[in-house]
N, C-alpha and C. Protein backbone atom coordinates (compact mmCIF):
# COMPACT_ATOMS: atom_id res chain seq x y z
N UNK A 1 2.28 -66.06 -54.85
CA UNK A 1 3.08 -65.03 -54.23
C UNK A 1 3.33 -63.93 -55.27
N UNK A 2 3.20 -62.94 -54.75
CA UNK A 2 3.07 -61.78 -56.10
C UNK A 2 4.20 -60.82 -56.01
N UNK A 3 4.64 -60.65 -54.50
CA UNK A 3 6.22 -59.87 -54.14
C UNK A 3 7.01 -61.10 -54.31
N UNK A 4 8.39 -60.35 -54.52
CA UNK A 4 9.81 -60.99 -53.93
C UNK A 4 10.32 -60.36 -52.72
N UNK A 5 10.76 -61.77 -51.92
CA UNK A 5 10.84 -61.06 -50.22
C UNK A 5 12.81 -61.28 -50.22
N UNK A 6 13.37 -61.65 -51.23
CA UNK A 6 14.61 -62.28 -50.98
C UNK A 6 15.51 -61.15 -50.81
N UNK A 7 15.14 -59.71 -51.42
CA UNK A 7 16.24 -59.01 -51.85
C UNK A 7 15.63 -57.75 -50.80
N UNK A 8 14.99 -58.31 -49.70
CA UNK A 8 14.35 -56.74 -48.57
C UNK A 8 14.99 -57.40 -47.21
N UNK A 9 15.42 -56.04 -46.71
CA UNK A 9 15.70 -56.09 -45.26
C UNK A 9 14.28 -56.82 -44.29
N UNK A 10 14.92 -57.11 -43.34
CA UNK A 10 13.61 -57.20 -42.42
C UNK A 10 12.77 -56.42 -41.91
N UNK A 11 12.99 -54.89 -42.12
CA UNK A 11 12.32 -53.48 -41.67
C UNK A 11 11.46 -53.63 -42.78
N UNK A 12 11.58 -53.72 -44.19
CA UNK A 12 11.39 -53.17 -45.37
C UNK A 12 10.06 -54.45 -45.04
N UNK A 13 10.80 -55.51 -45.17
CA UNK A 13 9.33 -57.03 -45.46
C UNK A 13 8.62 -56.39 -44.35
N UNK A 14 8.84 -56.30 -42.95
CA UNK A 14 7.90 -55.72 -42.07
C UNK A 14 6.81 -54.96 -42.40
N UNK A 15 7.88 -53.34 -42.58
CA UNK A 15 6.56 -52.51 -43.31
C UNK A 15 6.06 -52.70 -44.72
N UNK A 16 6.06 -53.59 -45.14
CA UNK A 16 5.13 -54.07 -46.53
C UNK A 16 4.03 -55.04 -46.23
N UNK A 17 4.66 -55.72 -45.03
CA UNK A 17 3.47 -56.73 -44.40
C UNK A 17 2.41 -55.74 -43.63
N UNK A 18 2.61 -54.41 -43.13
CA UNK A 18 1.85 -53.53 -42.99
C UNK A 18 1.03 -52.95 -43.84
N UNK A 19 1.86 -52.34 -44.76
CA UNK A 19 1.12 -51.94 -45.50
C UNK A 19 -0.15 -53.19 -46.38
N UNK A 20 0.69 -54.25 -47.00
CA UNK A 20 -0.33 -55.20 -47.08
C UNK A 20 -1.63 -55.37 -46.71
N UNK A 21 -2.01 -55.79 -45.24
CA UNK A 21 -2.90 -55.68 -43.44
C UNK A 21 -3.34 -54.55 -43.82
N UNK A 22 -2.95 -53.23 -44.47
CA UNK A 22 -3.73 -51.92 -44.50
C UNK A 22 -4.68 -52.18 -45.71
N UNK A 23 -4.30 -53.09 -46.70
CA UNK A 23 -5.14 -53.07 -48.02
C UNK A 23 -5.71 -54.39 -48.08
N UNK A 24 -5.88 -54.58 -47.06
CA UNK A 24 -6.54 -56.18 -46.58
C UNK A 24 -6.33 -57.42 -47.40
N UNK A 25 -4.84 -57.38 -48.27
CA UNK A 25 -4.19 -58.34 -48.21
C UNK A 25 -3.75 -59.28 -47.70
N UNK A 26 -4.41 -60.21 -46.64
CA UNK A 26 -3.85 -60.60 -45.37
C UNK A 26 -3.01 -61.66 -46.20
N UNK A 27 -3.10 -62.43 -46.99
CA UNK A 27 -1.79 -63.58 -47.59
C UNK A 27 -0.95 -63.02 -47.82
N UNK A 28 -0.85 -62.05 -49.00
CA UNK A 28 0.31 -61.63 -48.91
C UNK A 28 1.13 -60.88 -47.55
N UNK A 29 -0.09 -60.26 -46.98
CA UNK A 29 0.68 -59.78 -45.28
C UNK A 29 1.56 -60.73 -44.72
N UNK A 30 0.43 -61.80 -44.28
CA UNK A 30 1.12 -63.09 -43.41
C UNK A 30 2.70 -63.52 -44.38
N UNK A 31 2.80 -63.97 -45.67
CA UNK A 31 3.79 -63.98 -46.09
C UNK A 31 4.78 -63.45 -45.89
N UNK A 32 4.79 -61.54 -46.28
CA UNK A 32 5.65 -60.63 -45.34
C UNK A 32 5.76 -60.65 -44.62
N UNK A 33 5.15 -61.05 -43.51
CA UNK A 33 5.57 -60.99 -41.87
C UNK A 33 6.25 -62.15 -41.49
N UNK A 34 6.01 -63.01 -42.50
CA UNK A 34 6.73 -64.64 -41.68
C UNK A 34 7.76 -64.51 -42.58
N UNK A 35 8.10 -63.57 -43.68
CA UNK A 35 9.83 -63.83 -44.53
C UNK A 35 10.64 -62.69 -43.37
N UNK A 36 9.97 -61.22 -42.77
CA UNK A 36 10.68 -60.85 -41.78
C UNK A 36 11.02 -61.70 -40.79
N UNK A 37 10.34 -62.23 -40.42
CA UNK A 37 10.44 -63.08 -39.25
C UNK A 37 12.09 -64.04 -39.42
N UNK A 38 11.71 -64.50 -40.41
CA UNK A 38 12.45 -65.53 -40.84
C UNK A 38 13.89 -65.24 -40.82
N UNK A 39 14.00 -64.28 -41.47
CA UNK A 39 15.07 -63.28 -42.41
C UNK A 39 16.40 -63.52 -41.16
N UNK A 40 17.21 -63.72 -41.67
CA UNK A 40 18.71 -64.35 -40.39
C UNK A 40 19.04 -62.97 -39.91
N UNK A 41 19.07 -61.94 -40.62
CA UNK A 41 19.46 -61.11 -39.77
C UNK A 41 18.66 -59.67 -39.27
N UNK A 42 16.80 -60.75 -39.35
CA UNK A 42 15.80 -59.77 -38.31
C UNK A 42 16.18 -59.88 -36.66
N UNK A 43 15.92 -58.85 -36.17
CA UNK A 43 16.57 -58.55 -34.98
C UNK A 43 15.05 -59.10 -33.64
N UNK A 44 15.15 -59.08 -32.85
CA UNK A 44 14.39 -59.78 -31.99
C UNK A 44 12.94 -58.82 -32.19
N UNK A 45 12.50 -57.68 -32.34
CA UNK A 45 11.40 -56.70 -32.22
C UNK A 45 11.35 -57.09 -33.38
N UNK A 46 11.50 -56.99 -34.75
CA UNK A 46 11.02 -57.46 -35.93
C UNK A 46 10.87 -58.60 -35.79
N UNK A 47 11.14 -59.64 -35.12
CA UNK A 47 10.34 -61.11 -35.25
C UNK A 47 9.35 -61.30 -34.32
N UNK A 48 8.98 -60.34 -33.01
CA UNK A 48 8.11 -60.48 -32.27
C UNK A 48 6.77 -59.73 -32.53
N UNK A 49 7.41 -58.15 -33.77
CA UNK A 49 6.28 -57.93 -34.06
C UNK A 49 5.61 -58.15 -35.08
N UNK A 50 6.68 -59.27 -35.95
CA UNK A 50 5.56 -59.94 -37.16
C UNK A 50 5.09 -60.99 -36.73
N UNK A 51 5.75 -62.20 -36.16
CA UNK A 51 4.77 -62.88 -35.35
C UNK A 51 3.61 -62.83 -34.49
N UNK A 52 4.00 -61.32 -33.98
CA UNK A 52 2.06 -61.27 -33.48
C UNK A 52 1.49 -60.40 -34.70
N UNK A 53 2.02 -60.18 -35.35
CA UNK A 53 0.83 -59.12 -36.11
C UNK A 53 0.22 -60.58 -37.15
N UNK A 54 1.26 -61.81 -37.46
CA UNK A 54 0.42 -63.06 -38.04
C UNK A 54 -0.71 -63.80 -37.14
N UNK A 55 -0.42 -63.96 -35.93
CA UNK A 55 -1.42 -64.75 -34.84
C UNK A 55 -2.92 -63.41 -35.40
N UNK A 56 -2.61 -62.40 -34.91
CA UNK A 56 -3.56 -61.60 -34.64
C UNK A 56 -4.61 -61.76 -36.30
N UNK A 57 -3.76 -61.11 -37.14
CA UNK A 57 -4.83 -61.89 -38.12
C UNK A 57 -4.89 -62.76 -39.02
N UNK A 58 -4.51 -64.03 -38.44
CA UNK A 58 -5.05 -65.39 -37.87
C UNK A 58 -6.63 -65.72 -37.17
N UNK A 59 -6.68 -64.90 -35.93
CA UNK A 59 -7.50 -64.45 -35.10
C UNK A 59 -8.46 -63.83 -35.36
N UNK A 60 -8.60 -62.46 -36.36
CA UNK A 60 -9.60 -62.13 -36.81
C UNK A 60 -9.59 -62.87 -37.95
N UNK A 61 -9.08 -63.67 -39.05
CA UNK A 61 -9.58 -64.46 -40.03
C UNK A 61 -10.57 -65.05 -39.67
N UNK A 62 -10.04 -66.03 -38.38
CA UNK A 62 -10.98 -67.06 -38.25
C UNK A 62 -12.25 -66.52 -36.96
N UNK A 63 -12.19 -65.32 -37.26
CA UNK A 63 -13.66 -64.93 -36.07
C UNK A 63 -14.86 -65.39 -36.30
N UNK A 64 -15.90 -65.74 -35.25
CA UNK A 64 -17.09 -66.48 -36.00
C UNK A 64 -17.86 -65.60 -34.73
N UNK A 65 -18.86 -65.17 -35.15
CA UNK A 65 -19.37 -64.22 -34.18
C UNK A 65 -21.44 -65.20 -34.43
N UNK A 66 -21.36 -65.62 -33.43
CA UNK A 66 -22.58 -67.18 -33.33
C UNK A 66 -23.98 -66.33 -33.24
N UNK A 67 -23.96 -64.62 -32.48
CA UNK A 67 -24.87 -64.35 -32.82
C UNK A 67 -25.15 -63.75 -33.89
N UNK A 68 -24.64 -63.49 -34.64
CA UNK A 68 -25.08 -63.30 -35.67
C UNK A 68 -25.70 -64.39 -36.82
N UNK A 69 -25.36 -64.93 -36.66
CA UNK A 69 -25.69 -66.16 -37.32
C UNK A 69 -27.10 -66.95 -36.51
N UNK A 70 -27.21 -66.81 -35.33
CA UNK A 70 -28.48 -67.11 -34.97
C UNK A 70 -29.04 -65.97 -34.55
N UNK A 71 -29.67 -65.35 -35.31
CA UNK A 71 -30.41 -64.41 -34.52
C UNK A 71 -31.91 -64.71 -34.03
């Protein structure tokens, strides 16, 4: 873990888990998005939109695209 998430609002971990996802950091992203998430006093839209922005890349992590691989 290379940030500290203890001393950020849940807006702040949010948009760092963005920005993160922008520099294709996705661990450290997913990290930020699941300490917003977490955070006691993130509000319902900050935990719904770091929880999907983790599923989602989750989702493209694990993409496997078969034709390509058999061509």
């Amino acid at each position: 873990m290379k940030y500290e998430y203890n001393d950020k609002s849940p807006q702040d971990l949010y948009d760092l888990g963005v920005i993160l996802r922008q520099q294709c950091d996705f661990g450290e992203a997913i990290n930020a998005f699941r300490a917003a998430a977490q955070a006691p006093d993130a509000t319902e839209e900050i935990k719904r939109k770091s929880l999907a922005s983790i599923e989602l890349m989750q989702e493209i992590n694990g993409f496997v695209n078969t034709d390509l691989m058999n061509p």
